[in-house]
N, C-alpha and C. Protein backbone atom coordinates (compact mmCIF):
# COMPACT_ATOMS: atom_id res chain seq x y z
N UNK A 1 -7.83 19.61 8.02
CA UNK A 1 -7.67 18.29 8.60
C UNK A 1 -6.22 18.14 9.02
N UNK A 2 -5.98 17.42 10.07
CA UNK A 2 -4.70 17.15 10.55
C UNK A 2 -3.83 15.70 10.75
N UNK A 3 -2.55 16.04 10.37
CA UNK A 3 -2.13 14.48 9.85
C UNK A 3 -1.25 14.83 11.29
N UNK A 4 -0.15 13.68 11.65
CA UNK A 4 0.93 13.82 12.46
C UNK A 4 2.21 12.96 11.17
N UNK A 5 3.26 12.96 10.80
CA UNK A 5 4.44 12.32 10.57
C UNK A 5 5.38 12.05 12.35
N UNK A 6 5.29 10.57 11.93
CA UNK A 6 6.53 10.35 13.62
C UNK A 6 7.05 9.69 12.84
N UNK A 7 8.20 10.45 13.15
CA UNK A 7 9.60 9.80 12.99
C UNK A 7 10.30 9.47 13.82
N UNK A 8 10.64 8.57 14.84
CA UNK A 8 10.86 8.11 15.65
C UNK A 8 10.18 8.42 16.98
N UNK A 9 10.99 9.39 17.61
CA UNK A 9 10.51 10.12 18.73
C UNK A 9 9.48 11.31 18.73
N UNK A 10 9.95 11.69 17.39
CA UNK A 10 9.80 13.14 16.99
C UNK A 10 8.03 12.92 16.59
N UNK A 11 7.30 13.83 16.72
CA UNK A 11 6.01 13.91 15.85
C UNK A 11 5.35 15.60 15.97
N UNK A 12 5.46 15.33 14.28
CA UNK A 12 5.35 16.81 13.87
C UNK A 12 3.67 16.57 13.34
N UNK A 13 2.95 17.35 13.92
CA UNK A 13 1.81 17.79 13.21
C UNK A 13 1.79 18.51 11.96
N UNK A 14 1.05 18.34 10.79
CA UNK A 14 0.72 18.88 9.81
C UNK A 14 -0.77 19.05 9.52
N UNK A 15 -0.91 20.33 9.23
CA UNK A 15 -2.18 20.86 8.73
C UNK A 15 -2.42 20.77 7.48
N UNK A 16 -3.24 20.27 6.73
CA UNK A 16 -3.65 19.56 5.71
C UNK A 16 -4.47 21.03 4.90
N UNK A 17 -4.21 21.14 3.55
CA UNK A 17 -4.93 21.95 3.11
C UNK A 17 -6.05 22.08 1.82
N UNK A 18 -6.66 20.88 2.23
CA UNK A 18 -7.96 20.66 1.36
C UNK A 18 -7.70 20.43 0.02
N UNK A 19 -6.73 20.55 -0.60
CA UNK A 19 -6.51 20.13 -2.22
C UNK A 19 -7.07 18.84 -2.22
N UNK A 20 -7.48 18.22 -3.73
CA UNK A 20 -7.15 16.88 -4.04
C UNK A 20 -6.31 15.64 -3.60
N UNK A 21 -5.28 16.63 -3.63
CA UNK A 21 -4.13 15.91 -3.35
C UNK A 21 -3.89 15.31 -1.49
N UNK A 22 -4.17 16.65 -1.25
CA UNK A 22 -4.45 16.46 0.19
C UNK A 22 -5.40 15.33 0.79
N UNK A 23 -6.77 15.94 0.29
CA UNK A 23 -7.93 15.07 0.45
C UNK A 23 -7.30 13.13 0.45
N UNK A 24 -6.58 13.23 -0.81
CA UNK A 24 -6.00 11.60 -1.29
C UNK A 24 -5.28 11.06 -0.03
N UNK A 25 -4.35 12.03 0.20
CA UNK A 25 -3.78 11.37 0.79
C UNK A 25 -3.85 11.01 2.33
N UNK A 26 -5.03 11.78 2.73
CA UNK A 26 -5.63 11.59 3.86
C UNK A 26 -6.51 10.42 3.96
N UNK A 27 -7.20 10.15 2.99
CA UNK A 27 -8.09 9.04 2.55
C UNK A 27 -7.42 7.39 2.94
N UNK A 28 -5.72 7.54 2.41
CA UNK A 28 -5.03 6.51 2.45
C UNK A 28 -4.35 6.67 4.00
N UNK A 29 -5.06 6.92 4.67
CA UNK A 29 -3.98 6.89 6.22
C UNK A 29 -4.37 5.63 7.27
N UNK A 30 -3.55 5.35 7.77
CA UNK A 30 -2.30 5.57 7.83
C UNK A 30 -1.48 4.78 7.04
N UNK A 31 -0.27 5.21 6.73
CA UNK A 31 0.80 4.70 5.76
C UNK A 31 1.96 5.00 6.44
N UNK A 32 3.10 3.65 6.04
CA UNK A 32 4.42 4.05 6.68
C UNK A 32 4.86 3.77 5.59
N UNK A 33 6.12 5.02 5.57
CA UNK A 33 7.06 5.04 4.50
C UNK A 33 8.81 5.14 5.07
N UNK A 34 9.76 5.12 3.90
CA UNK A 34 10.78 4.70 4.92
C UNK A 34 11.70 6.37 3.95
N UNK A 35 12.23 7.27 4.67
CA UNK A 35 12.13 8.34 4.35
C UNK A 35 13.69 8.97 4.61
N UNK A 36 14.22 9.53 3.49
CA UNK A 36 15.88 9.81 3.96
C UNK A 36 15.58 10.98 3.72
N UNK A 37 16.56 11.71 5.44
CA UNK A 37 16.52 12.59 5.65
C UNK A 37 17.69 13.67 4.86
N UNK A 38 17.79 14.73 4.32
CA UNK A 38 18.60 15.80 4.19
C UNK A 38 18.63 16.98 4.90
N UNK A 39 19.98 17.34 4.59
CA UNK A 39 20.23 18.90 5.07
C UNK A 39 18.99 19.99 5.06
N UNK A 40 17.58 19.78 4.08
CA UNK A 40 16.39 20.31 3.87
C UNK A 40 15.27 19.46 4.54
N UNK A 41 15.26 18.16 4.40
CA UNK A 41 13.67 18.19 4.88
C UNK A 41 14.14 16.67 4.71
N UNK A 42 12.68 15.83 4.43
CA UNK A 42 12.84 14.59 5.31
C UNK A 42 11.56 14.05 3.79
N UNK A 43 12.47 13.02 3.11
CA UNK A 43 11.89 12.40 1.53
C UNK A 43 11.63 11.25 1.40
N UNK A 44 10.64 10.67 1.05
CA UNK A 44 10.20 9.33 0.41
C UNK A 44 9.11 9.12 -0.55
N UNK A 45 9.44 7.96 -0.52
CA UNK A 45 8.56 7.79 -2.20
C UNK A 45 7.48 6.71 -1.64
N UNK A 46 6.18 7.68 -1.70
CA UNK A 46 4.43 7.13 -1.84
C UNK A 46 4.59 5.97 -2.57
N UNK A 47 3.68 4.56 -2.08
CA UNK A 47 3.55 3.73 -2.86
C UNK A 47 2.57 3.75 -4.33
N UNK A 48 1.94 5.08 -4.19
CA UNK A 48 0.56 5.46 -4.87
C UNK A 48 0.72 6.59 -5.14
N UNK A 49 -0.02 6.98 -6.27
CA UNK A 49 0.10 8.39 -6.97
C UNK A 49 -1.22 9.51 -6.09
N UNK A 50 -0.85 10.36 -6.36
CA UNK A 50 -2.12 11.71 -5.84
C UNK A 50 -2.76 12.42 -7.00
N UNK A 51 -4.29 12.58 -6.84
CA UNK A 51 -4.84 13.45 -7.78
C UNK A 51 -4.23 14.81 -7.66
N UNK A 52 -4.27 15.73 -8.48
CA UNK A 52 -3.80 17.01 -8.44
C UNK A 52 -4.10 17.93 -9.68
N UNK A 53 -4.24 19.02 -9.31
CA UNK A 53 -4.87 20.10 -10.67
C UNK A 53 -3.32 20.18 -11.14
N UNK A 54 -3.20 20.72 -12.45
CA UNK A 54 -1.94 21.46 -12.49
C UNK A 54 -1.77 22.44 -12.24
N UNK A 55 -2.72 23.48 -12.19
CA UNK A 55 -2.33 24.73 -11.20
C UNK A 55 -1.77 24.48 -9.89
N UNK A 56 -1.79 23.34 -9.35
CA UNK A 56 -1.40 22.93 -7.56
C UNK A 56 0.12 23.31 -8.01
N UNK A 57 0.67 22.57 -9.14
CA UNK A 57 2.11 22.37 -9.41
C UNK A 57 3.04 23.65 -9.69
N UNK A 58 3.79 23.93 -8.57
CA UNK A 58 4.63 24.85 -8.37
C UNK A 58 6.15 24.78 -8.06
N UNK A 59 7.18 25.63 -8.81
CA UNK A 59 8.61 25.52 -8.11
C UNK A 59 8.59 25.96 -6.49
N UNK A 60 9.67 25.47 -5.48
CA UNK A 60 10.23 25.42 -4.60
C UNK A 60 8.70 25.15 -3.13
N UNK A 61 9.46 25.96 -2.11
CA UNK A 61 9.06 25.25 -0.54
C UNK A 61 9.12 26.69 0.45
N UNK A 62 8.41 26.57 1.03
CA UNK A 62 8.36 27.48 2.23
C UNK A 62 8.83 26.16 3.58
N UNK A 63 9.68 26.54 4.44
CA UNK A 63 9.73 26.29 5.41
C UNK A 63 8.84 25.40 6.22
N UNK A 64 8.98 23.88 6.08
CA UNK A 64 7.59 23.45 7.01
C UNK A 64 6.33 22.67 5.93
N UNK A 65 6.67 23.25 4.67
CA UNK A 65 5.81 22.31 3.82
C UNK A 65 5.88 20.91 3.94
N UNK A 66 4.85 20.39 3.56
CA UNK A 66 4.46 19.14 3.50
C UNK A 66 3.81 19.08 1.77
N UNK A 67 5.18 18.72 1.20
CA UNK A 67 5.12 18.84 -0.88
C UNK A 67 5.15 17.28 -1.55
N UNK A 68 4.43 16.79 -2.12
CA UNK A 68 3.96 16.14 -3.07
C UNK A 68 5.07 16.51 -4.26
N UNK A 69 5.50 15.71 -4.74
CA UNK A 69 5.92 15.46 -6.52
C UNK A 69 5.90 14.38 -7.34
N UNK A 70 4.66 14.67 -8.09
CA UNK A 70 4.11 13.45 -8.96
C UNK A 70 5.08 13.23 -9.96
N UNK A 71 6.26 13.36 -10.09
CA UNK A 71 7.23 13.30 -10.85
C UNK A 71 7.84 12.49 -9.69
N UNK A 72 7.34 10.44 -9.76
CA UNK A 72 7.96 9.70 -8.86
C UNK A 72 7.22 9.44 -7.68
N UNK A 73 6.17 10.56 -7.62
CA UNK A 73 5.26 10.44 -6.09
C UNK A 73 5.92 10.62 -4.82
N UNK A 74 6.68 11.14 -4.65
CA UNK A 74 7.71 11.49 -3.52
C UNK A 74 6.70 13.28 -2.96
N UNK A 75 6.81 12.17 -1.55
CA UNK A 75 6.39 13.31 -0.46
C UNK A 75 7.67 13.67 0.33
N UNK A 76 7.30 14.92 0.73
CA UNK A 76 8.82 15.55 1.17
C UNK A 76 8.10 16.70 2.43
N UNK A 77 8.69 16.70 3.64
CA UNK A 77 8.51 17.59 4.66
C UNK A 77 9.68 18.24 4.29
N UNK A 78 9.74 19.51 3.95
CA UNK A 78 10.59 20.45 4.25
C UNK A 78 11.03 21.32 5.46
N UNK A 79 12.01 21.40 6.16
CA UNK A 79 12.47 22.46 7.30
C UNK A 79 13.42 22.94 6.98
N UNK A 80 13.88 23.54 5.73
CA UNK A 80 14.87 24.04 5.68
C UNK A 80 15.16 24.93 3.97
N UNK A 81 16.14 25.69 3.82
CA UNK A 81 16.41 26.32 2.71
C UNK A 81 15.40 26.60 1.72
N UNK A 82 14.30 27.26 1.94
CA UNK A 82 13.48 27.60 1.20
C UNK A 82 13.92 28.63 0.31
N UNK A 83 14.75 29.56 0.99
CA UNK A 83 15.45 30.53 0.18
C UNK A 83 15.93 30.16 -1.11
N UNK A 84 16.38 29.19 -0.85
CA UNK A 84 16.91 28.63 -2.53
C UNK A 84 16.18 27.59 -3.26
N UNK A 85 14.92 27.23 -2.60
CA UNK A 85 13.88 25.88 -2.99
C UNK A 85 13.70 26.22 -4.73
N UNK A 86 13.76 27.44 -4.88
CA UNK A 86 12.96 28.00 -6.29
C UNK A 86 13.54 27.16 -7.77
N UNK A 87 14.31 26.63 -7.32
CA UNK A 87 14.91 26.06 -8.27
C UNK A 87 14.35 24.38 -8.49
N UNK A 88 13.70 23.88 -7.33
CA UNK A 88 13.23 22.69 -7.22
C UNK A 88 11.89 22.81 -8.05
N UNK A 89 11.30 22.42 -8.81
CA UNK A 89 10.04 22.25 -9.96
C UNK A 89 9.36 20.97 -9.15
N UNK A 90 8.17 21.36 -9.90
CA UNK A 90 7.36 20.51 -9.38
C UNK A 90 6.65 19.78 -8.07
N UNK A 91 6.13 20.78 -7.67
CA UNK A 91 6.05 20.59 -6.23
C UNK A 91 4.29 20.72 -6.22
N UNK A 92 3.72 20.28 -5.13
CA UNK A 92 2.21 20.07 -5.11
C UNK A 92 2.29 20.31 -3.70
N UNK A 93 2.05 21.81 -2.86
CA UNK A 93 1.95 21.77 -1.47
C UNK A 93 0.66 21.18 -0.78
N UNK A 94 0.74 20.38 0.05
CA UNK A 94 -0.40 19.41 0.43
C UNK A 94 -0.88 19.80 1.97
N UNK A 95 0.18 20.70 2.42
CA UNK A 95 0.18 20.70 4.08
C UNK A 95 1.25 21.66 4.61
N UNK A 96 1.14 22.22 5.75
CA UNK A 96 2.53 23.00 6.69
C UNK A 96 2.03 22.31 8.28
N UNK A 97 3.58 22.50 8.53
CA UNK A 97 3.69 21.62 9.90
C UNK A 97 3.13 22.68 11.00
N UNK A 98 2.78 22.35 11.90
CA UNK A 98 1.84 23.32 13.12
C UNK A 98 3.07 23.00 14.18
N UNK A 99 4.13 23.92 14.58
CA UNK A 99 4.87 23.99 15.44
C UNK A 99 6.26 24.04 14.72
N UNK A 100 7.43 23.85 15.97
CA UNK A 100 8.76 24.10 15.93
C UNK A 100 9.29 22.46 15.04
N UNK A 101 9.99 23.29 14.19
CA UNK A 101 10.41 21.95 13.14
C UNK A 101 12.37 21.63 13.75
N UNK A 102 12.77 22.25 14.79
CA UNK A 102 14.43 22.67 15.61
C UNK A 102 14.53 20.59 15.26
N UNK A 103 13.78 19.91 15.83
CA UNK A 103 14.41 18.62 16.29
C UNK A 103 14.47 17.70 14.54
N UNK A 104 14.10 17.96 13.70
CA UNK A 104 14.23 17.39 12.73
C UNK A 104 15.82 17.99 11.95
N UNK A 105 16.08 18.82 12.48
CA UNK A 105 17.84 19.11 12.11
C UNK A 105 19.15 18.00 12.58
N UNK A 106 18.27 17.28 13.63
CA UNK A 106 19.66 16.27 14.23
C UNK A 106 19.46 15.04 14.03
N UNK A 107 17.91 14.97 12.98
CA UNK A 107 18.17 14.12 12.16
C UNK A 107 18.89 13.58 10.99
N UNK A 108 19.50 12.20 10.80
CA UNK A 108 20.27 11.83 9.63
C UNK A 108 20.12 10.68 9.06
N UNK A 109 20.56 10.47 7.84
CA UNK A 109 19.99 8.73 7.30
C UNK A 109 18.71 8.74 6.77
N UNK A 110 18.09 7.16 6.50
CA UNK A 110 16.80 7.04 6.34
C UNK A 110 16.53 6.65 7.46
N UNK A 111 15.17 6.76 7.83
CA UNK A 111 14.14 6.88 8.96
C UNK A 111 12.69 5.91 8.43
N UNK A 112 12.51 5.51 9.81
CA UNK A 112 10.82 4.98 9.28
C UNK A 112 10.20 5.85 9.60
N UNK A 113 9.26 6.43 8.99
CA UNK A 113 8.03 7.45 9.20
C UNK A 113 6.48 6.98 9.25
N UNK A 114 5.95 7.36 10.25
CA UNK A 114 4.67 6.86 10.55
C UNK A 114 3.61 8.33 9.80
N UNK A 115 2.39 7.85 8.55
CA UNK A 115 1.78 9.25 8.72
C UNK A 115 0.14 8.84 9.14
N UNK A 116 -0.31 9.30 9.91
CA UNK A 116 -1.32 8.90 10.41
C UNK A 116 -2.51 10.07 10.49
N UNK A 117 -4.04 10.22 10.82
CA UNK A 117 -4.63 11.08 11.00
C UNK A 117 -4.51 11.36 12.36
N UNK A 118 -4.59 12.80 12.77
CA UNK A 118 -4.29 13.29 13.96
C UNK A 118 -6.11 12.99 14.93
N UNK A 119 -5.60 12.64 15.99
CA UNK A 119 -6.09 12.10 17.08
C UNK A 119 -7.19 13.09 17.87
């Protein structure tokens, strides 16, 4: 299943990958959240928690994830430093983005984020 995140101009597709967690949070769409961006990826905090196995729950990020952490409920698009993600705990991958993630680098600040089901 396919979500989009727009962040302003920008709209990145994400491919959804059938977990629980996934499933949830597709269920609740669309939702806007208000999301500060870093040097890695682009963070905010779900008003609502996600089901999830604990096997889902893993350290760090591949490039492009779309990660869940029920520690706070914070969803997080990652584009960046996965190389060193391993150190980040607790992660629930829910999704990877389908295309070039280049324009979310010249992003900065918090952002409103739109996540919606794809069209």
């Amino acid at each position: 299943m396919g979500i989009e995140l727009r962040i302003g101009e920008i709209v990145v597709p994400v491919e959804l990958n059938g977990s629980a967690a996934a499933r949830a949070l597709a269920a609740r769409l669309p939702e806007a959240l208000s999301m500060s961006v870093s040097s890695v990826g682009c963070c905010g905090q779900l008003p609502f928690s996600l089901p999830h196995a604990s096997a889902d729950v893993h350290p760090g990020w591949s490039d492009g994830d779309l990660n869940y952490k029920p520690e706070g409920d914070w969803l997080a698009l990652f584009f960046d430093d996965e190389r060193n993600s391993v150190r980040y705990g607790g992660q629930v991958t829910v999704g990877h983005a389908v295309g070039p993630l280049d324009a979310l680098h010249s992003l900065s600040g918090t952002r409103d984020v739109r996540i919606e089901l794809s069209k």
